[in-house]
N, C-alpha and C. Protein backbone atom coordinates (compact mmCIF):
# COMPACT_ATOMS: atom_id res chain seq x y z
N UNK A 1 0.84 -1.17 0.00
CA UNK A 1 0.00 0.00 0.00
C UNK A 1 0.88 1.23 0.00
N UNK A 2 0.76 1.94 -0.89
CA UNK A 2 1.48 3.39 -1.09
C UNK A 2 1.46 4.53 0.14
N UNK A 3 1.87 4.99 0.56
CA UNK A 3 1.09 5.79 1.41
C UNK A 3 1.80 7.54 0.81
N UNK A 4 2.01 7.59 -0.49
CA UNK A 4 2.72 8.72 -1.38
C UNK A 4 0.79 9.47 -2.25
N UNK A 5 0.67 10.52 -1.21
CA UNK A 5 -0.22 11.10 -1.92
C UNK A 5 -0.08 12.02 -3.29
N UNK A 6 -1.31 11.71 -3.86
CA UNK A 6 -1.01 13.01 -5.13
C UNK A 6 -1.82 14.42 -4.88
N UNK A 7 -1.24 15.43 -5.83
CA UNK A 7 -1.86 16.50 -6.02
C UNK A 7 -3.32 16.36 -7.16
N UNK A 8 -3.66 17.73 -7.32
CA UNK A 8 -5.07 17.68 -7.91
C UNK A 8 -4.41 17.66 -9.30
N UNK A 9 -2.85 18.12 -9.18
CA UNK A 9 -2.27 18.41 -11.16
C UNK A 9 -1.69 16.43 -11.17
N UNK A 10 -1.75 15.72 -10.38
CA UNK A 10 -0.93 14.41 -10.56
C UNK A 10 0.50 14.24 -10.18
N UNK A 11 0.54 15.13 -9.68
CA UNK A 11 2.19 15.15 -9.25
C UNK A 11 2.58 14.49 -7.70
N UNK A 12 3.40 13.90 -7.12
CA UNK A 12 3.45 13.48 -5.92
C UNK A 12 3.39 14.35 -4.75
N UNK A 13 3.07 14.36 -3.85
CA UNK A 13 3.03 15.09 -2.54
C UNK A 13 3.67 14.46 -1.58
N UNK A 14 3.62 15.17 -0.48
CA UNK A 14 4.15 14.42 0.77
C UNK A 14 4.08 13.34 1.12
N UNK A 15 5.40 12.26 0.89
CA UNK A 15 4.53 11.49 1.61
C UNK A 15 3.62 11.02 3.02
N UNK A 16 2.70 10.09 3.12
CA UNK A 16 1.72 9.88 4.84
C UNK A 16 0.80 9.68 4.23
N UNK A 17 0.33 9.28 5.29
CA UNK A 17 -1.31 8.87 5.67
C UNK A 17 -2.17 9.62 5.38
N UNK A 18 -2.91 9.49 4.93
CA UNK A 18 -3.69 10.55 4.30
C UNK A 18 -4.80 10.49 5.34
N UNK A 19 -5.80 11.74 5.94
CA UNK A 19 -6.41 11.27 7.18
C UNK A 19 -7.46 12.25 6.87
N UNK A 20 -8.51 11.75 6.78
CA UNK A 20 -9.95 12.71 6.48
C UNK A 20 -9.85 13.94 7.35
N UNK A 21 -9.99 14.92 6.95
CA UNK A 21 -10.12 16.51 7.69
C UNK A 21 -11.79 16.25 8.77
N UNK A 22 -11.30 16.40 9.96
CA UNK A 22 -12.75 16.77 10.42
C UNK A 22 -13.36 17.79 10.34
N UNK A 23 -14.75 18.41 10.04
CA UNK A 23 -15.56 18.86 9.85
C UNK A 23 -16.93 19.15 10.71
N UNK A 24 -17.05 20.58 11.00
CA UNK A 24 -18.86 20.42 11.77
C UNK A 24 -18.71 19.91 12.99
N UNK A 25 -20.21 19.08 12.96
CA UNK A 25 -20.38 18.21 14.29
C UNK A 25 -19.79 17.37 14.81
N UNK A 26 -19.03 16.38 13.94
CA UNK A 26 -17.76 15.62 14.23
C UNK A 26 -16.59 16.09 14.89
N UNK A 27 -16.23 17.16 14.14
CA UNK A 27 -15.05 18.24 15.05
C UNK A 27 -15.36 18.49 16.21
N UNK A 28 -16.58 19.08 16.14
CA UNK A 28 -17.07 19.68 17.84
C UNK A 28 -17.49 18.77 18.31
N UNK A 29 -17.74 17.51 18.57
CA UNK A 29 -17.69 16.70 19.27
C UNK A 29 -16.66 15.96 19.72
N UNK A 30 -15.61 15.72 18.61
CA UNK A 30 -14.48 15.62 19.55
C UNK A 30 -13.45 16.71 20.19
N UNK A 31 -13.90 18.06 19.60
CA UNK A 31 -13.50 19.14 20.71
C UNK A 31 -14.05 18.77 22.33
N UNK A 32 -15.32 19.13 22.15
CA UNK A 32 -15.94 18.72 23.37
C UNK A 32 -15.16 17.69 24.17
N UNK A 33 -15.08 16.23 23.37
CA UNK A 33 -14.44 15.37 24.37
C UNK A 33 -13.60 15.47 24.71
N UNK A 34 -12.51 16.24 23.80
CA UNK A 34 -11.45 16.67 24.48
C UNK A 34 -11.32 17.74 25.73
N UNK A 35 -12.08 18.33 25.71
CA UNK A 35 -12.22 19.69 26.27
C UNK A 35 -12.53 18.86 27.81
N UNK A 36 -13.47 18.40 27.69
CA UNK A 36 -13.86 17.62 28.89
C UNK A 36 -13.00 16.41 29.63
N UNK A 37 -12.17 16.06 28.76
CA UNK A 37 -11.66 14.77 29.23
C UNK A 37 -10.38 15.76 30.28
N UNK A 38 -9.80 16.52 29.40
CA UNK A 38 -9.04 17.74 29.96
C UNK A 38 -9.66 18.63 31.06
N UNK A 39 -10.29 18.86 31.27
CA UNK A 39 -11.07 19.46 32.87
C UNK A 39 -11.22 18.51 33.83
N UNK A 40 -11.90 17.30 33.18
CA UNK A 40 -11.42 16.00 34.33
C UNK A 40 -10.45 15.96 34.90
N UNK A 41 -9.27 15.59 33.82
CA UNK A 41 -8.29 15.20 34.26
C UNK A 41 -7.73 16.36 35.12
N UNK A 42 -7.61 17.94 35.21
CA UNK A 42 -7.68 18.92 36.02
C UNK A 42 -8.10 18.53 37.13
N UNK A 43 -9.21 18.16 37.45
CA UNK A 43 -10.09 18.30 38.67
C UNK A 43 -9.49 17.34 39.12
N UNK A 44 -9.64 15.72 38.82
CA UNK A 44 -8.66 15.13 39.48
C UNK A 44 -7.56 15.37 40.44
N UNK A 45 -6.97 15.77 39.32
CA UNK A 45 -5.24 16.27 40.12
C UNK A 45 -5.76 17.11 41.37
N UNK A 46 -6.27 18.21 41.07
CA UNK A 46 -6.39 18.83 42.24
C UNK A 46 -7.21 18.31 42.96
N UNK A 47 -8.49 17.48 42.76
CA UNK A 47 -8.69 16.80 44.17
C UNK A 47 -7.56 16.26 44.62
N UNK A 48 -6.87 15.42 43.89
CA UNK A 48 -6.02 14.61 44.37
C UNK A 48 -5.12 15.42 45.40
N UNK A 49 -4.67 16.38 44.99
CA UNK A 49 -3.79 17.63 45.46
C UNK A 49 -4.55 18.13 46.72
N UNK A 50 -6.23 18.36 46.96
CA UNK A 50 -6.67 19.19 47.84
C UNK A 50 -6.24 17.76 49.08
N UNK A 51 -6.53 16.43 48.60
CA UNK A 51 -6.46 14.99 49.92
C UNK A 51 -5.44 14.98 50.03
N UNK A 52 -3.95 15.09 49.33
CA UNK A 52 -2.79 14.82 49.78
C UNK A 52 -2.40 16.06 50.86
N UNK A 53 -2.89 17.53 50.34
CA UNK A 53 -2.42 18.82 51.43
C UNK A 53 -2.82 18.31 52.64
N UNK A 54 -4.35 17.55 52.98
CA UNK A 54 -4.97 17.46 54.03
C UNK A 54 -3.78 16.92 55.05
N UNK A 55 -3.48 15.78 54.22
CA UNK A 55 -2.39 14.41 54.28
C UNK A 55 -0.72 15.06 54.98
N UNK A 56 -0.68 16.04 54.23
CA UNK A 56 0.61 17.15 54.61
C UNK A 56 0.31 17.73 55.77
N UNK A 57 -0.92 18.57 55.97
CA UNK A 57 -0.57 19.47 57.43
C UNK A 57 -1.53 18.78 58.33
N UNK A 58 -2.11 17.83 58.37
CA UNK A 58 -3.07 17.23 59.32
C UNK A 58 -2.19 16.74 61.01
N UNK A 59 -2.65 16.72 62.20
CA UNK A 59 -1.84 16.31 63.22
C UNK A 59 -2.69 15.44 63.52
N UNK A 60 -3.36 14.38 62.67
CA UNK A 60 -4.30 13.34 63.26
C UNK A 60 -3.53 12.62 62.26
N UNK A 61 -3.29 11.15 62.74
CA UNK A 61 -2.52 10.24 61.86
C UNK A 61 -3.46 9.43 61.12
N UNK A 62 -5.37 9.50 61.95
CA UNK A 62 -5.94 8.85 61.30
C UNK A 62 -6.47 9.67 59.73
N UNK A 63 -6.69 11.03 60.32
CA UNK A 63 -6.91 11.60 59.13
C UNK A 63 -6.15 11.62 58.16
N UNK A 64 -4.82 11.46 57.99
CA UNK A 64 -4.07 11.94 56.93
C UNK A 64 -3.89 10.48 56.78
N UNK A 65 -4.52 8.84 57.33
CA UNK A 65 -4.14 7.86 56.73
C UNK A 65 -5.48 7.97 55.53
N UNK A 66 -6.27 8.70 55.85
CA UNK A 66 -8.09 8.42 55.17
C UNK A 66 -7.52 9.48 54.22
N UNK A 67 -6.94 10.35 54.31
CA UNK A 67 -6.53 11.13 53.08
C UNK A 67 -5.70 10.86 51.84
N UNK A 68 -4.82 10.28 52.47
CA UNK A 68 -4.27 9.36 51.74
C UNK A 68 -4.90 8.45 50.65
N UNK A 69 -5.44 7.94 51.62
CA UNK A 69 -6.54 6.30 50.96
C UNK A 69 -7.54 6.99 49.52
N UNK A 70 -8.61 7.93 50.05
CA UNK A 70 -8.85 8.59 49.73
C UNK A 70 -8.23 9.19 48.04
N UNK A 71 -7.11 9.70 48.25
CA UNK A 71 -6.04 10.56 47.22
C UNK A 71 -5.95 8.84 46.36
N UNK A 72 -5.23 7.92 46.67
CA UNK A 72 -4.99 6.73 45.85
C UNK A 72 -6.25 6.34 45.41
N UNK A 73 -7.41 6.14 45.73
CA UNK A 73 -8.78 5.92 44.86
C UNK A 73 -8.87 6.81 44.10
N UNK A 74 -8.80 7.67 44.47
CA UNK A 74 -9.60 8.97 43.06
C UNK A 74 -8.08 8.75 42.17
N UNK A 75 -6.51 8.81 42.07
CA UNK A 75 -6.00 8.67 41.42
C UNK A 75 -5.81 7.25 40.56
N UNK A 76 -6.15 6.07 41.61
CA UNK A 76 -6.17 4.45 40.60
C UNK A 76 -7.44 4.47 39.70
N UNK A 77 -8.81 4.84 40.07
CA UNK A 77 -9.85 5.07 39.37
C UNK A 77 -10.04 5.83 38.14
N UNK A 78 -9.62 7.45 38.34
CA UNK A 78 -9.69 8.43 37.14
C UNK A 78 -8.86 8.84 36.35
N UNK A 79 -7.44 8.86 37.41
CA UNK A 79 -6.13 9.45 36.16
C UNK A 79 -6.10 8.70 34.69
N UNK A 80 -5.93 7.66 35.10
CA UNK A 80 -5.25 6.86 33.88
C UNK A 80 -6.35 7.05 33.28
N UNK A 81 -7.58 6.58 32.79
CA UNK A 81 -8.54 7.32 31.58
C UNK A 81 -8.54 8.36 31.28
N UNK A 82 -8.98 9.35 32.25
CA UNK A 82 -9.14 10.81 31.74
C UNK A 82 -7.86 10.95 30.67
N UNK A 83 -6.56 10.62 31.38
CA UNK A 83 -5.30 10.86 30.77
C UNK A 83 -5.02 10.67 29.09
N UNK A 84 -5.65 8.65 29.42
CA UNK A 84 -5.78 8.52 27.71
C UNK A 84 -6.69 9.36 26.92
N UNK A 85 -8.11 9.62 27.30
CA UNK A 85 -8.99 10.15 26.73
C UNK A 85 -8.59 11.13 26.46
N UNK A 86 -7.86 11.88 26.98
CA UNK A 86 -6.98 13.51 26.75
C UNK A 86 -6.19 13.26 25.60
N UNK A 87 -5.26 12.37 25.16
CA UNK A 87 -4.29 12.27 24.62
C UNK A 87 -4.91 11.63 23.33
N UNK A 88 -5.80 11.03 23.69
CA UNK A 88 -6.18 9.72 22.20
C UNK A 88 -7.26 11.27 21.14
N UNK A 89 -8.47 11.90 22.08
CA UNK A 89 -8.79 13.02 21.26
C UNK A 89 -7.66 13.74 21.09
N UNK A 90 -6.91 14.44 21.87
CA UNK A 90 -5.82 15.68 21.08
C UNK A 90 -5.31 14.72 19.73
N UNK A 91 -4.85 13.76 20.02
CA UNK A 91 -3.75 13.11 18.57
C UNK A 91 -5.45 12.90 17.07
N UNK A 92 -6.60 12.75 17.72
CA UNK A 92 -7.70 12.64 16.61
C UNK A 92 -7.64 13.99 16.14
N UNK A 93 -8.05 15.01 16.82
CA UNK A 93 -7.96 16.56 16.75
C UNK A 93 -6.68 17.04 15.72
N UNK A 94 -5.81 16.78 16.19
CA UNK A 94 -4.45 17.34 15.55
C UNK A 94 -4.15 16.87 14.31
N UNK A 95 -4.60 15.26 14.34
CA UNK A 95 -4.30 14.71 12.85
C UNK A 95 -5.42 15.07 11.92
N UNK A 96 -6.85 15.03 12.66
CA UNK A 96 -7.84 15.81 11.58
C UNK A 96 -8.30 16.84 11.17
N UNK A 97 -7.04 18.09 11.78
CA UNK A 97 -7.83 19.69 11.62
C UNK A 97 -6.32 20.05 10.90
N UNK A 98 -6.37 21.43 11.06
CA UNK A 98 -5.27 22.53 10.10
C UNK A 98 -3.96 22.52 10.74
N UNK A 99 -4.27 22.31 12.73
CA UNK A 99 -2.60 22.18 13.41
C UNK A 99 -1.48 20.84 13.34
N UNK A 100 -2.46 19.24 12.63
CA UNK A 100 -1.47 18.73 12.52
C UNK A 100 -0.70 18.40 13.71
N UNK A 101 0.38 17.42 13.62
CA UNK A 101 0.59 16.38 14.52
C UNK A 101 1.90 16.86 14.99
N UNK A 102 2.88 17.44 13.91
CA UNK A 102 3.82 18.31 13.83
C UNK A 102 3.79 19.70 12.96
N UNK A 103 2.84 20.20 12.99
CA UNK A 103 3.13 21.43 12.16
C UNK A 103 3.23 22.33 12.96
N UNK A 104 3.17 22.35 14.11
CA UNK A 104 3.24 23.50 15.01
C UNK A 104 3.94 23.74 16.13
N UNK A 105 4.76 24.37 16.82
CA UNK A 105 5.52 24.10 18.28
C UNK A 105 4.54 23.73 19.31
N UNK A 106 3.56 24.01 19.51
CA UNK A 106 2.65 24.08 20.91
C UNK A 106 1.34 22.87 20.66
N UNK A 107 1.69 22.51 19.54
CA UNK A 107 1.02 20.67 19.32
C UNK A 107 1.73 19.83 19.82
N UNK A 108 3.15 19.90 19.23
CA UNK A 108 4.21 19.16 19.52
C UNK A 108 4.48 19.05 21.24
N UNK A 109 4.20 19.97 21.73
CA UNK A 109 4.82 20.74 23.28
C UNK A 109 3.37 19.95 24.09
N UNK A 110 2.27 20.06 24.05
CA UNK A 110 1.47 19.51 24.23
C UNK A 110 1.16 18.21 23.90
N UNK A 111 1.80 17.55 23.10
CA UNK A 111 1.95 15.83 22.67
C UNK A 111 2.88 15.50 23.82
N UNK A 112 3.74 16.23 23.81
CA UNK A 112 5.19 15.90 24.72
C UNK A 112 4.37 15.62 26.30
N UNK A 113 3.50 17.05 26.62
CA UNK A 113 2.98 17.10 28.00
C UNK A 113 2.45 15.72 27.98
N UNK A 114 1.56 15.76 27.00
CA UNK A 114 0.28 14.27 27.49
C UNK A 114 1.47 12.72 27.41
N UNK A 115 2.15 12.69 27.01
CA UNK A 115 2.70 11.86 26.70
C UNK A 115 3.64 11.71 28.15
N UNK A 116 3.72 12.50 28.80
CA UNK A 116 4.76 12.83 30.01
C UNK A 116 3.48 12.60 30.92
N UNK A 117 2.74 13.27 31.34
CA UNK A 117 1.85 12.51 31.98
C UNK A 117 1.25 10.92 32.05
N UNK A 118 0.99 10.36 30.67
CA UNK A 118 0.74 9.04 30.74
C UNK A 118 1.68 8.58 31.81
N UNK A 119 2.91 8.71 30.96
CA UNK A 119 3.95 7.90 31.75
C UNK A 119 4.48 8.40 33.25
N UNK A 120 4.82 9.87 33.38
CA UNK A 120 4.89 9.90 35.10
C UNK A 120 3.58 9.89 36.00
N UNK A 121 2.25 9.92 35.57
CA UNK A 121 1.12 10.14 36.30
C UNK A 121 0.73 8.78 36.19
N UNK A 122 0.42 7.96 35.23
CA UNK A 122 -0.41 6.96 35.27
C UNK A 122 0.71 5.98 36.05
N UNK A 123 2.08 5.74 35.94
CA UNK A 123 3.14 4.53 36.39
C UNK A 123 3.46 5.12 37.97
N UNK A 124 3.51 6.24 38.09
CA UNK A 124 3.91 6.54 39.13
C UNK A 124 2.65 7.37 40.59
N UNK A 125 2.07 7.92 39.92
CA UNK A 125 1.61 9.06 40.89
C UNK A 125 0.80 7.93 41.96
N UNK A 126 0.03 6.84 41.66
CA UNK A 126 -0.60 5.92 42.70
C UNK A 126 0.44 5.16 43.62
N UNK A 127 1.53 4.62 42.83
CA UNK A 127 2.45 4.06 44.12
C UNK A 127 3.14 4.71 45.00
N UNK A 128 3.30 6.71 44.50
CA UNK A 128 3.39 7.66 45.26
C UNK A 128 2.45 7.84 46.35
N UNK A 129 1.36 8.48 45.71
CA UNK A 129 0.60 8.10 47.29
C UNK A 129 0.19 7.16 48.22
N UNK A 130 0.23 6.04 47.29
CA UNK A 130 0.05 4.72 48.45
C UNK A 130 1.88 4.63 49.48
N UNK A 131 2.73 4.87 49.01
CA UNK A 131 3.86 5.16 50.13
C UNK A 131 3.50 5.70 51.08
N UNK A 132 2.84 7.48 50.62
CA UNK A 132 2.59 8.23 51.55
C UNK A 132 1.49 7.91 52.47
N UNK A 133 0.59 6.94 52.14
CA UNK A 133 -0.70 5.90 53.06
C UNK A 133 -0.06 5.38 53.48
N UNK A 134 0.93 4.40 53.15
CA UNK A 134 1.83 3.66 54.01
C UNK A 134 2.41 4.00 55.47
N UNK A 135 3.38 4.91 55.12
CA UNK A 135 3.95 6.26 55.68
C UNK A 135 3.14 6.79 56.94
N UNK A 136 1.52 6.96 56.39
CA UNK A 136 0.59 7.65 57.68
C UNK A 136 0.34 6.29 58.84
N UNK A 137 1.13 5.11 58.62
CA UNK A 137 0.46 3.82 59.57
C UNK A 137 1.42 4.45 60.66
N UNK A 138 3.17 5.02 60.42
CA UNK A 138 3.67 5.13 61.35
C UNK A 138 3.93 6.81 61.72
N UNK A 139 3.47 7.01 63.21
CA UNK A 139 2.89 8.55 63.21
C UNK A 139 4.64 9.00 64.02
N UNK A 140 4.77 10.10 64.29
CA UNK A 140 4.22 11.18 62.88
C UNK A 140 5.19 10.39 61.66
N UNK A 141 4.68 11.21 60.51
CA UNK A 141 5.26 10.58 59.55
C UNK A 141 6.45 11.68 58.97
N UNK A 142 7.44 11.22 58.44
CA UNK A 142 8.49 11.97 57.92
C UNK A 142 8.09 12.97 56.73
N UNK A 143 8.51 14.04 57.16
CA UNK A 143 8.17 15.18 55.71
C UNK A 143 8.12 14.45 54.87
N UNK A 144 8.96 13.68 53.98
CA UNK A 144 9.33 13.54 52.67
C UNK A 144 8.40 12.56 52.04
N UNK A 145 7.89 12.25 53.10
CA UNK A 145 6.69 11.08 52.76
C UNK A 145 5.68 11.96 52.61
N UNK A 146 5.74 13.06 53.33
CA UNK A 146 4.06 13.73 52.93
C UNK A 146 4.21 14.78 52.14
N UNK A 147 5.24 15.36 51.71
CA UNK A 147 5.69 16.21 50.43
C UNK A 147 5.46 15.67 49.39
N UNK A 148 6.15 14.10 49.10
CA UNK A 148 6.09 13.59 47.85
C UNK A 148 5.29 13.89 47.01
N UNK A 149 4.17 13.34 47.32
CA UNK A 149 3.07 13.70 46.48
C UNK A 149 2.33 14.57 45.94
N UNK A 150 2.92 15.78 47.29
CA UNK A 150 2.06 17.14 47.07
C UNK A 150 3.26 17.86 45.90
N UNK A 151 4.56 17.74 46.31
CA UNK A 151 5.04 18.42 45.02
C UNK A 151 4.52 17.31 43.76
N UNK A 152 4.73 16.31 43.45
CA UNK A 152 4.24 16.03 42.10
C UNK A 152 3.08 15.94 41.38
N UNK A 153 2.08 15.81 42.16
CA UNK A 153 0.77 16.31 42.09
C UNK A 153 0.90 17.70 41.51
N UNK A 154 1.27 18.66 42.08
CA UNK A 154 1.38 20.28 41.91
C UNK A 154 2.50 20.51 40.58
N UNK A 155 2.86 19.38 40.70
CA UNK A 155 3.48 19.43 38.92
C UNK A 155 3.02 19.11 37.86
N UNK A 156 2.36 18.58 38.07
CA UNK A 156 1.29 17.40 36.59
C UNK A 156 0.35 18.64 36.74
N UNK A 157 -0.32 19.35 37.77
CA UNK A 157 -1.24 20.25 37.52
C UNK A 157 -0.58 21.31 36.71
N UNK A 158 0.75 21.97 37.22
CA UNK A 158 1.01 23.01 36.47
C UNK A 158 1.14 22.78 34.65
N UNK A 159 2.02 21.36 34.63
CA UNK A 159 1.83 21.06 33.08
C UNK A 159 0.44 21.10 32.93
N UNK A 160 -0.42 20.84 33.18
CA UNK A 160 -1.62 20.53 32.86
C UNK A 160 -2.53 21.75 32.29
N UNK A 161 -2.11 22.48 33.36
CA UNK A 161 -2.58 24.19 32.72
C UNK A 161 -1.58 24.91 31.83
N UNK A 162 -0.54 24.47 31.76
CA UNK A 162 0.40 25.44 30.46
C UNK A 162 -0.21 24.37 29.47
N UNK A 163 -0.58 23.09 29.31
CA UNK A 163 -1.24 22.41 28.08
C UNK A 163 -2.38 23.85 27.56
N UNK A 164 -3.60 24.20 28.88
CA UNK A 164 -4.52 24.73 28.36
C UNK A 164 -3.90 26.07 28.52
N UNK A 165 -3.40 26.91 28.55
CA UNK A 165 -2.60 27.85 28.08
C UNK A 165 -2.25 27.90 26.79
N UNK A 166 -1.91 26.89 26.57
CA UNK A 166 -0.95 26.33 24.80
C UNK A 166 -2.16 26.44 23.89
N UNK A 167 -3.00 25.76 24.55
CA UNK A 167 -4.54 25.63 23.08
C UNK A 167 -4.99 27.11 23.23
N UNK A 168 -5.04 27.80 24.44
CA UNK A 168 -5.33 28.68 23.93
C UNK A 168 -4.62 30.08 23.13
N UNK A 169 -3.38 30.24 23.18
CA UNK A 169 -2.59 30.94 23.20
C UNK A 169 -1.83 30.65 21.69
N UNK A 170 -1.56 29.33 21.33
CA UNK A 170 -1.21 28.76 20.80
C UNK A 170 0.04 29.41 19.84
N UNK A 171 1.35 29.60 20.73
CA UNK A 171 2.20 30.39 20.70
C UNK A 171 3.40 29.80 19.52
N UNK A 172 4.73 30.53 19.16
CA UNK A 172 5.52 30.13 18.87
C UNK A 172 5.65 29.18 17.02
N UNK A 173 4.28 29.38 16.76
CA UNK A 173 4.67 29.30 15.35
C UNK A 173 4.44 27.79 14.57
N UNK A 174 5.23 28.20 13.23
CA UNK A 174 4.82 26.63 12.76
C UNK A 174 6.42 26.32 13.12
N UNK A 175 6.17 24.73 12.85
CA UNK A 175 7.63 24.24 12.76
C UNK A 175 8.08 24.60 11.43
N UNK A 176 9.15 24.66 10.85
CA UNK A 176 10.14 25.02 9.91
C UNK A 176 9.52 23.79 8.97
N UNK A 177 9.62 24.34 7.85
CA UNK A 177 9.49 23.04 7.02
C UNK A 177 10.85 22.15 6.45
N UNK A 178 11.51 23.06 6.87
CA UNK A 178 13.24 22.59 6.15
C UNK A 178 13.50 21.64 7.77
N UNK A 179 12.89 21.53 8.86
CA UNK A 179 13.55 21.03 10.28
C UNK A 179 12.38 19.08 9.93
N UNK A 180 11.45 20.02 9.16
CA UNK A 180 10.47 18.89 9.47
C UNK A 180 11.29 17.91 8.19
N UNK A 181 11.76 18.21 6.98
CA UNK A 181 12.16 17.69 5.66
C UNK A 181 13.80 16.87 6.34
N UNK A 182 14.15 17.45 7.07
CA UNK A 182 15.18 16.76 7.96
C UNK A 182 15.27 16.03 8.92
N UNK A 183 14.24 16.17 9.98
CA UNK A 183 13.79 15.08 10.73
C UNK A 183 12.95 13.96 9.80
N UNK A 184 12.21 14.31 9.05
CA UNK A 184 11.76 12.63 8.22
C UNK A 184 13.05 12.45 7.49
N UNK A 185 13.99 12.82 6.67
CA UNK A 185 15.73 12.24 6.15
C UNK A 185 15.76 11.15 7.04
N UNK A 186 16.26 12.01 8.37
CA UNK A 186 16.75 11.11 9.10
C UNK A 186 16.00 10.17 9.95
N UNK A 187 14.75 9.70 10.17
CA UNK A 187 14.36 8.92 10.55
C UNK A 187 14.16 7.84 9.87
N UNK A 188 14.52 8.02 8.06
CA UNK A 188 14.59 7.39 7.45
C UNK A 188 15.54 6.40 7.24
């Protein structure tokens, strides 16, 4: 199967995948899902973030073990979907509208984010706070056990809002076409 498109005169084009443009109601519906899967995944974090603070300054060992517990359900339950659902619409979005998968810095920068989240939020952020549950069995518990989470939590949120910063702002340009004609060379 070719995957070398033509022009409307017959001449070759770029080669790829050729990928239907979305349109209308289709578009805005997977705007929407995106839009939404992305506020989820927001709210999350910061619940997650409001049970782990509890977890940080609490002087009850039972409370900050229920905060804990608490923080690891809402993160084993919702991260990891919302996360994909974020990432699987942006890559539908990007490959079926005008910004493209690489045509732009702040697609690319935002592939990078979601892609950095899968992997430090979904592999890590639950066996983070289940330490820090761990952690609350023996009182008091050591800072670093009840920091953990709250700084990385408070990091996935901040990426999370320079993502929606990026869509909206959508800064910094196209990529070069001579960077893009050189990165496919060489991946070749």
């Amino acid at each position: 199967m070719s995957t070398t498109r033509t022009t409307t005169t017959g001449t070759p084009s770029r080669p790829g995948i050729r990928i239907t443009p979305l349109h209308g109601t289709v578009r805005h519906v997977w705007q929407i899902t995106h839009i939404t899967a992305a506020v989820g995944w927001l709210g999350i974090l910061l619940s997650t973030l409001a049970l782990c603070m509890i977890g940080l300054f609490t002087a009850s060992q039972a409370r900050a073990r229920t905060a804990y517990d608490a923080a690891v359900m809402v993160a084993d339950t919702f991260f990891a979907p919302a996360t994909l659902l974020a990432l699987l619409t942006g890559l539908v979005l990007a490959l079926g509208t005008k910004w493209g998968l690489f045509r732009f810095y702040w697609v690319v920068v935002k592939l990078v984010i979601g892609l950095a989240m899968v992997v430090a939020g979904t592999m890590t952020l639950g066996s983070t706070i289940e330490q820090s549950a761990g952690a609350a069995g023996s009182w008091p518990m050591e800072y670093g056990a009840r920091i953990g989470p709250v700084g990385m939590i408070a990091v996935l949120a901040l990426l999370t809002l320079f993502a929606l910063v990026l869509s909206v702002v959508k800064p910094w340009g196209r990529v070069s076409n001579r960077t893009r004609t050189v990165n496919a060379k060489e991946s070749a």
